[in-house]
Protein backbone atom coordinates (compact mmCIF):
# COMPACT_ATOMS: atom_id res chain seq x y z
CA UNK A 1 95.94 -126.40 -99.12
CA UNK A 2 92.36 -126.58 -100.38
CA UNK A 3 89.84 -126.97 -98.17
CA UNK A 4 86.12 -128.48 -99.20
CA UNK A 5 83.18 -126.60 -98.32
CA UNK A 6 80.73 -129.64 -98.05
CA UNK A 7 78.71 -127.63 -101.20
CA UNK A 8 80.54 -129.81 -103.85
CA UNK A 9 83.05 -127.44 -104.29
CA UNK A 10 86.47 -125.92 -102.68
CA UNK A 11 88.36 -122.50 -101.63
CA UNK A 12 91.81 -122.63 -102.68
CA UNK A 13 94.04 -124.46 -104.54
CA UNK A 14 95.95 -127.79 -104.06
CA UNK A 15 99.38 -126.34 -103.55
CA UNK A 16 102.17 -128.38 -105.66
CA UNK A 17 99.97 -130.19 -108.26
CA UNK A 18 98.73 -128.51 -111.79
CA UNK A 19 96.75 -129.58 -114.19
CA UNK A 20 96.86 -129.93 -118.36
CA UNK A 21 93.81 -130.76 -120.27
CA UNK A 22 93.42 -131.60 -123.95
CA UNK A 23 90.88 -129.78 -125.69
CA UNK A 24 90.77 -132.80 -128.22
CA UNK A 25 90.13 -135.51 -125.90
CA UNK A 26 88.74 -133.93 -122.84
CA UNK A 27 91.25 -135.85 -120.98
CA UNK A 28 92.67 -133.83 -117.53
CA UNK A 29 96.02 -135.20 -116.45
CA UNK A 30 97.11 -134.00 -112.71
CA UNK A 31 101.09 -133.61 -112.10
CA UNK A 32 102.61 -133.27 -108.75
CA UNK A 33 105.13 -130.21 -109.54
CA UNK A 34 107.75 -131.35 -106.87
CA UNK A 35 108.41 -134.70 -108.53
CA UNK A 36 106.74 -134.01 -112.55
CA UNK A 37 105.29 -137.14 -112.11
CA UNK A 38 101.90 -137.96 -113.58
CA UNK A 39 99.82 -138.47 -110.57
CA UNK A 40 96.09 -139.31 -112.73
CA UNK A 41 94.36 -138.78 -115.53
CA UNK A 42 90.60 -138.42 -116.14
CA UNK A 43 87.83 -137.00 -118.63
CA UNK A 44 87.23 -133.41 -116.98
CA UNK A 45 88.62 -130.44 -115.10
CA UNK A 46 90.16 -131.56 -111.17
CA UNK A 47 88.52 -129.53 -108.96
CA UNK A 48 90.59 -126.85 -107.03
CA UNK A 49 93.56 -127.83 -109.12
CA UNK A 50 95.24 -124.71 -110.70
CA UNK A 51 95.52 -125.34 -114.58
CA UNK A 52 99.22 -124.55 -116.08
CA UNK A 53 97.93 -121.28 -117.51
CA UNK A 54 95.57 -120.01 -114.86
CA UNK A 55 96.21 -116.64 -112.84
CA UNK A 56 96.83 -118.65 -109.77
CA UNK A 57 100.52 -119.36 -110.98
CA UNK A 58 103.52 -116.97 -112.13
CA UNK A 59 105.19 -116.37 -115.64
CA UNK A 60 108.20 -118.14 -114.37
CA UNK A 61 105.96 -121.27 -112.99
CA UNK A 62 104.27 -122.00 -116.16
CA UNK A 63 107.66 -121.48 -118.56
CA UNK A 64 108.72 -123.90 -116.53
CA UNK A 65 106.04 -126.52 -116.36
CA UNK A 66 105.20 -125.92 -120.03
CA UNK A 67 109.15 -127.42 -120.52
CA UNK A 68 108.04 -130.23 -117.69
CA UNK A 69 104.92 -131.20 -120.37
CA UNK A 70 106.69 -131.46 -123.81
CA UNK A 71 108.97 -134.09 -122.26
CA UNK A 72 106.05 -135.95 -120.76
């Protein structure tokens, strides 16, 4: 689990929650991985929340949530 630093800012991830962004609309939608729900949505990146395509996940992981997405 993340943990906050107190300097605005966090070392780690949040385990079990991704995020997608669109580059359009700026809008940042946060999904819980476990359940592919939608957990909320807002203009801008989550802090300390992995993006789908980041380093901080697997090949296999993001195949998988980038099926999860197109049947959001």
């Amino acid at each position: 689990m993340a943990t906050n630093t107190g300097n605005d800012s966090r070392i780690g991830s949040v385990n079990d929650r991704i995020q997608v962004c669109d580059v359009d609309t700026g809008v940042c939608k946060k999904i819980d991985t476990n359940t592919n729900q939608v957990i909320d949505q807002k203009i801008g990146k989550y802090k300390g929340v992995a993006d789908h395509t980041d380093d901080r996940r697997n090949d296999f992981f993001n195949s998988e949530v980038d099926n999860m997405i197109a049947n959001i």
